[in-house]
Protein backbone atom coordinates (compact mmCIF):
# COMPACT_ATOMS: atom_id res chain seq x y z
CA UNK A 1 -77.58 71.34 -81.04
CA UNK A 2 -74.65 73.93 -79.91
CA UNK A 3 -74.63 72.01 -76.28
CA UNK A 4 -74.28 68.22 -78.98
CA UNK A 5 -71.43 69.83 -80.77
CA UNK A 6 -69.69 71.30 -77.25
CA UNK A 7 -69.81 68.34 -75.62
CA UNK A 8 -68.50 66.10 -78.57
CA UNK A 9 -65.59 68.05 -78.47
CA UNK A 10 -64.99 67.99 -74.95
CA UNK A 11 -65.20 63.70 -75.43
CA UNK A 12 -62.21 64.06 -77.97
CA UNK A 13 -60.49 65.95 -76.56
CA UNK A 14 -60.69 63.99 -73.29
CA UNK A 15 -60.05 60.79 -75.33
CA UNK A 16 -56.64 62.62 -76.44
CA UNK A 17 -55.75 63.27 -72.73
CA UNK A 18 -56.86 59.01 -72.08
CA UNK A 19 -54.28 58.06 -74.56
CA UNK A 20 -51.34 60.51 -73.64
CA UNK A 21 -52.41 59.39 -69.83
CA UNK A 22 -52.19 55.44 -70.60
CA UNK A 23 -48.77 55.91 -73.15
CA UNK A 24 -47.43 57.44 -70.00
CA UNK A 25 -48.27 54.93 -67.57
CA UNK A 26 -47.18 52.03 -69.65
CA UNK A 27 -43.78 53.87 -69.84
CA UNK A 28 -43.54 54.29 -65.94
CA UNK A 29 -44.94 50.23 -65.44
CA UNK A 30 -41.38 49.60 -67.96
CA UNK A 31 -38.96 51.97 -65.91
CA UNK A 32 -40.51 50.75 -62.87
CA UNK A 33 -40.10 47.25 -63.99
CA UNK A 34 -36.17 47.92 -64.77
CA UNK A 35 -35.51 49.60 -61.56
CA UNK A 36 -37.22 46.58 -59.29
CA UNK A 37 -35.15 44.31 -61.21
CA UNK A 38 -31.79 46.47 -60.49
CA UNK A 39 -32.49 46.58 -57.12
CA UNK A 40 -33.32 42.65 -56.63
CA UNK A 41 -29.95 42.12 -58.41
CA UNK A 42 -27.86 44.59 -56.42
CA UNK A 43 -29.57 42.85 -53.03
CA UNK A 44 -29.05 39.23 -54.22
CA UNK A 45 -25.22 39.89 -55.34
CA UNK A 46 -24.65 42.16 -51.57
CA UNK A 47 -26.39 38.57 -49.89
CA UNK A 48 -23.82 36.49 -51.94
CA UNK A 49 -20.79 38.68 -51.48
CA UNK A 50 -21.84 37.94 -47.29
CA UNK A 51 -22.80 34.48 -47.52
CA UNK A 52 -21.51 32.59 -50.20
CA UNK A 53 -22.66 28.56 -48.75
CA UNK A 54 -26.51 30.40 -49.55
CA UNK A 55 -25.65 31.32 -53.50
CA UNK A 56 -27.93 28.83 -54.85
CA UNK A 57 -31.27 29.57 -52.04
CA UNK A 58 -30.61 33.15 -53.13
CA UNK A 59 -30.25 33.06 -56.56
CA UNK A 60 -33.65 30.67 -56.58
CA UNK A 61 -35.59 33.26 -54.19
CA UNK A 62 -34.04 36.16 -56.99
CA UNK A 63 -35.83 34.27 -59.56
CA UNK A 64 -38.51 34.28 -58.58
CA UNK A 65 -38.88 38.08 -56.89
CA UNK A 66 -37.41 39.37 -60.32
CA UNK A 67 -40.34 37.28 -61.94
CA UNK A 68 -42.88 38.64 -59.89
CA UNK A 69 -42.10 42.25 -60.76
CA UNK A 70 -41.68 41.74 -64.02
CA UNK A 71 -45.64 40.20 -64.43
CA UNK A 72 -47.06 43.20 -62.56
CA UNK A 73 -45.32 45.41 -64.61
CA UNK A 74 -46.59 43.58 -67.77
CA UNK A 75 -50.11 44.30 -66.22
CA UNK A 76 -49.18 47.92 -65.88
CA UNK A 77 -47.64 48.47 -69.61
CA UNK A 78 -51.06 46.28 -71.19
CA UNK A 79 -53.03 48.39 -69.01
CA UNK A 80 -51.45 51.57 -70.11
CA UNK A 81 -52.02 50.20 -74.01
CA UNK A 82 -55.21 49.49 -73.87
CA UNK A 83 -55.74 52.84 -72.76
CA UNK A 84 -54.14 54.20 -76.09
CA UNK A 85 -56.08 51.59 -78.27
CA UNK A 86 -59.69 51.79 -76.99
């Protein structure tokens, strides 16, 4: 019974670590997220500033690499959630 009662409290407190672990990780998924984004932004302007006749091909190909990030890091912060919740 002593070995029962050890190793249920070993399971919560590993559960406690899980959630701490996945609230973290959905946090770095949403910084992550913000800094892919920044540095998409800062690229696509720098293109523009060099070739201006290309604005609209690079603001279209900006879309969609901003887009991109952002779903993988939706994946990452549900991920990181679900690790709280269950």
């Amino acid at each position: 019974m002593e070995l029962l009662t050890v190793m249920m409290q070993a399971a919560e407190q590993a559960s406690g670590l899980a959630k701490a672990g996945g609230a973290v990780g959905a946090g770095i998924a949403a910084i992550a997220a913000g800094i892919g984004v920044g540095n998409i932004g800062k690229s696509a302007l720098e293109s523009i500033a060099r070739q201006p006749e290309a604005a609209n091909e690079i603001r279209a190909n900006m879309i969609l690499a901003a887009a991109l990030v952002e779903g993988v890091a939706l994946f990452g912060v549900i991920a990181g959630l679900l690790a709280v919740v269950l």
